[in-house]
PDB file of N, CA and C in Angstrom:
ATOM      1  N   UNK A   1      32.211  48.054 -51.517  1.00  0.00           N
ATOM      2  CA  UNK A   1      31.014  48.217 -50.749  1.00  0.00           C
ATOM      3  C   UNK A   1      30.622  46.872 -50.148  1.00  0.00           C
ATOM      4  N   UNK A   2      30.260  46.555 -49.148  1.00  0.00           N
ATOM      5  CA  UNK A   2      29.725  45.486 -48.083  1.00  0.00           C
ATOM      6  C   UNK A   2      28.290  45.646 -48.532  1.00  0.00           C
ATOM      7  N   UNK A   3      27.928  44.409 -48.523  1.00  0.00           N
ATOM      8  CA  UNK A   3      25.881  44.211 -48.455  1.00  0.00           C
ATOM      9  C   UNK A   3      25.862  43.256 -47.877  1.00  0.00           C
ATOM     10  N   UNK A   4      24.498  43.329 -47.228  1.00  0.00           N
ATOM     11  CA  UNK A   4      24.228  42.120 -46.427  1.00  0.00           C
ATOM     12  C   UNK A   4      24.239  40.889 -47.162  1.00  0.00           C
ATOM     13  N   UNK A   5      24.611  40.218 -46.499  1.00  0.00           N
ATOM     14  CA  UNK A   5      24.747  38.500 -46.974  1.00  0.00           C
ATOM     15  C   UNK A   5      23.558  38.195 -47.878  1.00  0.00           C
ATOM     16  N   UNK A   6      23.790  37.108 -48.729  1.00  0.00           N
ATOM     17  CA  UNK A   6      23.003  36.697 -49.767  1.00  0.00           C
ATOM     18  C   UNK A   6      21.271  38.208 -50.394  1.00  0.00           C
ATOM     19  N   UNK A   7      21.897  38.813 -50.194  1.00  0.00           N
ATOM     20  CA  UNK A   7      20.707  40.032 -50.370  1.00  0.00           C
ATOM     21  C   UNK A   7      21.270  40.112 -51.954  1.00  0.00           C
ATOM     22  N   UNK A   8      20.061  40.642 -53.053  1.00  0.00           N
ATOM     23  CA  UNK A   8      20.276  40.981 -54.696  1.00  0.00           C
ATOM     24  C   UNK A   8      21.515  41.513 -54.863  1.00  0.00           C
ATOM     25  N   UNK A   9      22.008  42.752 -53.884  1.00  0.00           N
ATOM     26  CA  UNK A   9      22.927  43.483 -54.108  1.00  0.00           C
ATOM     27  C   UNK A   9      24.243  42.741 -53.948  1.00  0.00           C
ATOM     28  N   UNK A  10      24.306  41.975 -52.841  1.00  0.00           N
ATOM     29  CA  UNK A  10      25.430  40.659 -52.682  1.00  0.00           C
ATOM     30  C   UNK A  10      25.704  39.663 -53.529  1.00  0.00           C
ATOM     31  N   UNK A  11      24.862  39.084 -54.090  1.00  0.00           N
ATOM     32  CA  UNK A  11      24.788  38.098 -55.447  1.00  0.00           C
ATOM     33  C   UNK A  11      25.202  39.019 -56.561  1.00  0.00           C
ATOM     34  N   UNK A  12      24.628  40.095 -56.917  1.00  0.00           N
ATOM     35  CA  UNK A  12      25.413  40.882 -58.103  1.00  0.00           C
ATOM     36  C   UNK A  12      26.903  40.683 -58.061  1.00  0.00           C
ATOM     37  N   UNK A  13      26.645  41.418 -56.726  1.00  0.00           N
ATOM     38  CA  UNK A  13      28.884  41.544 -57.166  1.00  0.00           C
ATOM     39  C   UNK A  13      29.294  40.805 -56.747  1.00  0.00           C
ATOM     40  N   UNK A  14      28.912  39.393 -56.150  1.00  0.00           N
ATOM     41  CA  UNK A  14      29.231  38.092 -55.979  1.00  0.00           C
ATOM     42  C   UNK A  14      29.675  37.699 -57.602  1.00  0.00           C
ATOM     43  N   UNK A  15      28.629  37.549 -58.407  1.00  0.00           N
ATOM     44  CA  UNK A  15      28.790  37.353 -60.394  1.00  0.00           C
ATOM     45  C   UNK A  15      29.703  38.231 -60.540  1.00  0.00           C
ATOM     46  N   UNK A  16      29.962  39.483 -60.533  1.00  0.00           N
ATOM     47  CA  UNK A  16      31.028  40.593 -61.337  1.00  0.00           C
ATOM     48  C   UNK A  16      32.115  40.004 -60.906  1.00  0.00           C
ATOM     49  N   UNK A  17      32.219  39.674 -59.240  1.00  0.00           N
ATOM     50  CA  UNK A  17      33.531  39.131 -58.931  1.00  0.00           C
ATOM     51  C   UNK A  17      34.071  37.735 -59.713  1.00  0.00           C
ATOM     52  N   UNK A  18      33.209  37.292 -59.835  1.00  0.00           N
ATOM     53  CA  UNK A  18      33.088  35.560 -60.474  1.00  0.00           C
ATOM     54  C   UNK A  18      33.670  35.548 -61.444  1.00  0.00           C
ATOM     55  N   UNK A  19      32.886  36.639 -62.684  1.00  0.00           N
ATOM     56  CA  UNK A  19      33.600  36.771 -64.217  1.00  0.00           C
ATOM     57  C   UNK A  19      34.383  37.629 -64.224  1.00  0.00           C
ATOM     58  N   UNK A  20      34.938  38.297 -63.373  1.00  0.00           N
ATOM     59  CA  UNK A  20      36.262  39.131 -63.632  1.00  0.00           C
ATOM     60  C   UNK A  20      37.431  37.893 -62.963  1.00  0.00           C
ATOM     61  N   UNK A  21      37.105  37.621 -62.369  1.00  0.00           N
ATOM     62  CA  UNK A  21      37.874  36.721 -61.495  1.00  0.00           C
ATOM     63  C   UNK A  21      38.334  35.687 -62.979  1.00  0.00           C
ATOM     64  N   UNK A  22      37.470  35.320 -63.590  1.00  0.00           N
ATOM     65  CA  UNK A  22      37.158  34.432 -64.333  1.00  0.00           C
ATOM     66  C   UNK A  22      38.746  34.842 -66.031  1.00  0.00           C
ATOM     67  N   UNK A  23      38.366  36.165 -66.466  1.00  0.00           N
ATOM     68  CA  UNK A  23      39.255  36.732 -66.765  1.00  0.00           C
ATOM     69  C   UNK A  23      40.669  36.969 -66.142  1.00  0.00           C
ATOM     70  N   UNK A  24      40.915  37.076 -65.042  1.00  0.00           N
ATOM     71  CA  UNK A  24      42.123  37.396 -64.520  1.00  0.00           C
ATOM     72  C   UNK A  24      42.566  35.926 -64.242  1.00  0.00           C
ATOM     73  N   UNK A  25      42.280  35.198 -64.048  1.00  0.00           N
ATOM     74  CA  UNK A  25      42.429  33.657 -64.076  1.00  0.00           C
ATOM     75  C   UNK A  25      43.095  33.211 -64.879  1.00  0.00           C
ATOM     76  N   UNK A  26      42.584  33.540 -66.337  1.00  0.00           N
ATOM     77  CA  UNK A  26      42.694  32.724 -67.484  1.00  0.00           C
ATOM     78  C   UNK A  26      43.987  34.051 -68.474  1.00  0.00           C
ATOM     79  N   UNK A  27      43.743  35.141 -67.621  1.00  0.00           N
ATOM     80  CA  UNK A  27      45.010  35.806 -67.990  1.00  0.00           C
ATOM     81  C   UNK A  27      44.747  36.355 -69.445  1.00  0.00           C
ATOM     82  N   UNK A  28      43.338  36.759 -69.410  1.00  0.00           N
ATOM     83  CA  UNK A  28      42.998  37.654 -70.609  1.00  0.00           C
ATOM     84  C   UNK A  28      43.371  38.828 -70.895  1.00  0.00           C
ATOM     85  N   UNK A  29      44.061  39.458 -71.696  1.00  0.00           N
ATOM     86  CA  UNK A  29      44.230  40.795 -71.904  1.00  0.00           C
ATOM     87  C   UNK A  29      43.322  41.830 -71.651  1.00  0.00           C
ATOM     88  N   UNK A  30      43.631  42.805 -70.368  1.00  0.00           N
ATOM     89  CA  UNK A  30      42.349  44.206 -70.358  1.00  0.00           C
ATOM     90  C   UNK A  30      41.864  44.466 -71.434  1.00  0.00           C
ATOM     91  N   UNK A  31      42.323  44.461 -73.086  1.00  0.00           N
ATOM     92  CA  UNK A  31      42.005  45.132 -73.607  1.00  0.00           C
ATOM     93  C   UNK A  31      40.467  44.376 -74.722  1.00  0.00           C
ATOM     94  N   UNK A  32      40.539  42.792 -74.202  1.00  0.00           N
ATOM     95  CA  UNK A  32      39.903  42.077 -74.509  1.00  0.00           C
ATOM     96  C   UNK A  32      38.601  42.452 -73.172  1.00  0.00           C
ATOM     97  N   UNK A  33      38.724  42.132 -72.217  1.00  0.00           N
ATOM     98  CA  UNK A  33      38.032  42.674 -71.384  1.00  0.00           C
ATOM     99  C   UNK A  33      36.553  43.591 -71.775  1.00  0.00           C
ATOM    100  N   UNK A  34      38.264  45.120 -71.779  1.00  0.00           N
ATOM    101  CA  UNK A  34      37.185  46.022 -72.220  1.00  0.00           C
ATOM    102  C   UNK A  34      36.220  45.806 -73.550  1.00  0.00           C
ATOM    103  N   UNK A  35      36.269  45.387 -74.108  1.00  0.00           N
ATOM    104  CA  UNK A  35      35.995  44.970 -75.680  1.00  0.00           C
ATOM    105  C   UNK A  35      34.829  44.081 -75.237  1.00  0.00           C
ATOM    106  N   UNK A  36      34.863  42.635 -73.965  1.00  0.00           N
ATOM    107  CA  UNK A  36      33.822  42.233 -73.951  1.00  0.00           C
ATOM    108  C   UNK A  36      32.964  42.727 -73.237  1.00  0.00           C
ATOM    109  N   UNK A  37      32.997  44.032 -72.248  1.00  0.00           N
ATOM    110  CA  UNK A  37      32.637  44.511 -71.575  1.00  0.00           C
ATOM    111  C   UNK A  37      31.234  45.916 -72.478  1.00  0.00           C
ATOM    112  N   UNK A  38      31.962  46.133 -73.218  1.00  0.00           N
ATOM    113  CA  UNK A  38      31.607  47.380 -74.283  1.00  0.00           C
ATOM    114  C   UNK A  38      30.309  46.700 -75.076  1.00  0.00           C
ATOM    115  N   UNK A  39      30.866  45.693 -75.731  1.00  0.00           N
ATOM    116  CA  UNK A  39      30.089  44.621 -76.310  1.00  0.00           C
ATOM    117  C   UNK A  39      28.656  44.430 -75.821  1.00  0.00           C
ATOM    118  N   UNK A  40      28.885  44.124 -73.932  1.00  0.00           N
ATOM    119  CA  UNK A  40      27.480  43.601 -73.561  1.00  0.00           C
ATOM    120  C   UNK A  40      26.730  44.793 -73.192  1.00  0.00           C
ATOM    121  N   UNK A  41      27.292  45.830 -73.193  1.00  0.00           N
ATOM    122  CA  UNK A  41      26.386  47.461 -72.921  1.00  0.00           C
ATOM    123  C   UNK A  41      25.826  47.008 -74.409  1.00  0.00           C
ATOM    124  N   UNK A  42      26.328  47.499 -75.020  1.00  0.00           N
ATOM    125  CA  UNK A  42      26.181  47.769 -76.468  1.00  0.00           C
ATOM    126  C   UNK A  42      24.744  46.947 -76.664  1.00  0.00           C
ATOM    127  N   UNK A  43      24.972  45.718 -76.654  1.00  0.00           N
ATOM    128  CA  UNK A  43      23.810  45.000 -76.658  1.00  0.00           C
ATOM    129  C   UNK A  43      22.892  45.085 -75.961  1.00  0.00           C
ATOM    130  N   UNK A  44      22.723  45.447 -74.981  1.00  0.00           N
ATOM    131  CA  UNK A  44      22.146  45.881 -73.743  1.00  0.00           C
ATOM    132  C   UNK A  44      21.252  47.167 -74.565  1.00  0.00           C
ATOM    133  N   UNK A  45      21.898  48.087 -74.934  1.00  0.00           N
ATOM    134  CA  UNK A  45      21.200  49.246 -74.915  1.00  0.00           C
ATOM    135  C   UNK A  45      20.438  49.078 -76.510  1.00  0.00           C
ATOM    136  N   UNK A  46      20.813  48.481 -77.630  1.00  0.00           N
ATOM    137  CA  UNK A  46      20.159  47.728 -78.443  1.00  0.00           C
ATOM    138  C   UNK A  46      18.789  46.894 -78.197  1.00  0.00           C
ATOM    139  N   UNK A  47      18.729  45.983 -77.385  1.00  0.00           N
ATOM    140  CA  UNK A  47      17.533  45.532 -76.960  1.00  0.00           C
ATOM    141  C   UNK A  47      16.837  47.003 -76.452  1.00  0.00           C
ATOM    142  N   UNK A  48      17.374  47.338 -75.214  1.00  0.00           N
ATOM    143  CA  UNK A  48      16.620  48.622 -75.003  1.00  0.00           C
ATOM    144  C   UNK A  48      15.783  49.309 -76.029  1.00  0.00           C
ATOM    145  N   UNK A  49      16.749  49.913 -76.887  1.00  0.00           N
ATOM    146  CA  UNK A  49      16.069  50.914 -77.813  1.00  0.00           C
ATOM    147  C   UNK A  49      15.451  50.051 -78.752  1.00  0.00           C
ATOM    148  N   UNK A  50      15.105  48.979 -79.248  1.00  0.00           N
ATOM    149  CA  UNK A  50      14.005  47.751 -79.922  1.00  0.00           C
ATOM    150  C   UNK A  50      12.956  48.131 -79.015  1.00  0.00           C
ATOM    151  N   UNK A  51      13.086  47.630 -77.717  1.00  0.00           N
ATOM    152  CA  UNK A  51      11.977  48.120 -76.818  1.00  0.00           C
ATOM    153  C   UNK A  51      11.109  49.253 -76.739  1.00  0.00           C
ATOM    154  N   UNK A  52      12.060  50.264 -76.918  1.00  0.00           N
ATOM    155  CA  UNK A  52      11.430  51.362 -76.940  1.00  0.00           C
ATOM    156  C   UNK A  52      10.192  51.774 -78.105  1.00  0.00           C
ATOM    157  N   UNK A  53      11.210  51.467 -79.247  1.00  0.00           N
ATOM    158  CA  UNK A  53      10.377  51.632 -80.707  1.00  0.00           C
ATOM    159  C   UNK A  53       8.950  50.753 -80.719  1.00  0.00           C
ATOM    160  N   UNK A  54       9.259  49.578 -80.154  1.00  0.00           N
ATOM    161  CA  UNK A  54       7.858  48.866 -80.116  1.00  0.00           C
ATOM    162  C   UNK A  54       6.861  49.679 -79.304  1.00  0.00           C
ATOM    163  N   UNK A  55       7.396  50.008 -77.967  1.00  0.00           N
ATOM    164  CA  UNK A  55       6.400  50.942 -77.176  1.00  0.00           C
ATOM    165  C   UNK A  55       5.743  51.828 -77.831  1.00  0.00           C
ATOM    166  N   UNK A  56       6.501  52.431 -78.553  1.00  0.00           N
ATOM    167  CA  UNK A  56       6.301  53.790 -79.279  1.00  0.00           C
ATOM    168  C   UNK A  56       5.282  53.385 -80.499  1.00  0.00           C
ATOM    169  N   UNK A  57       5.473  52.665 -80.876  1.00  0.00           N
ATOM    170  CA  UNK A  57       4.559  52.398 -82.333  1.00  0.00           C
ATOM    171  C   UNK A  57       3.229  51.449 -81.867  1.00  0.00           C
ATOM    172  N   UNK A  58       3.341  50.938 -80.653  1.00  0.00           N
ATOM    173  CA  UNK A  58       2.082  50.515 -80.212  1.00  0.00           C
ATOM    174  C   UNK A  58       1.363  52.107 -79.626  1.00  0.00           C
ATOM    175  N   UNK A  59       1.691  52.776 -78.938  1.00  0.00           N
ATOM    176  CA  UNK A  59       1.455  53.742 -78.491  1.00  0.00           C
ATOM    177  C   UNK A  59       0.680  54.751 -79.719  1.00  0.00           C
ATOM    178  N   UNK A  60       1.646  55.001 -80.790  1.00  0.00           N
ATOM    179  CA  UNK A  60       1.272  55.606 -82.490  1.00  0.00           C
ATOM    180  C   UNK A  60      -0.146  54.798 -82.440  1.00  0.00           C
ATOM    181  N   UNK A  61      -0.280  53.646 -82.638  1.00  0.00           N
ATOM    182  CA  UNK A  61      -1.280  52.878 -83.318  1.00  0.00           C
ATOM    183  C   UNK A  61      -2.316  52.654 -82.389  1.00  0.00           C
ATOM    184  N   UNK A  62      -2.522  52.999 -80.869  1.00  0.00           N
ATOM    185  CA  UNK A  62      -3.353  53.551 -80.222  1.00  0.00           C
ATOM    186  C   UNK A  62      -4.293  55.100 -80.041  1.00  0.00           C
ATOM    187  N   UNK A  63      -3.391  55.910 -80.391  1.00  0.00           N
ATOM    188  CA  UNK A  63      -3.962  57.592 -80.744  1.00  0.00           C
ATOM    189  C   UNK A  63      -4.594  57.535 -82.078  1.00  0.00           C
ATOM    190  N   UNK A  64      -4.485  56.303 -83.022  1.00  0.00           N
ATOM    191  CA  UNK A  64      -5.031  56.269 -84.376  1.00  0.00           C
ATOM    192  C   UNK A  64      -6.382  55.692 -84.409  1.00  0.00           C
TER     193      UNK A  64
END
């Protein structure tokens, strides 16, 4: 996909290109990749759901 020059969407996959680039460079195994790839969801959706629970129990301790 094309985006306009320096626009959020251009800098994103400007970085994805950067650290994949970054991997294929250094001649990392896909399977390491996927593994660090899995990893940063993983964590990702961890903070998320922390987030959530706090919402939620501030929310609890407001109806009380």
């Amino acid at each position: 996909m094309v985006y306009k020059p320096y626009s959020a969407e251009w800098h994103r996959k400007r970085f994805l290109k950067e650290a994949l680039d970054a991997y294929f460079d250094d001649y990392v195994d896909v399977e390491t990749i996927r593994k660090d790839i899995y990893d940063i969801l993983q964590s990702r959706a961890n903070k998320a759901h922390e987030e959530y629970d706090r919402a939620n129990q501030l929310s609890d301790s407001l109806k009380n």
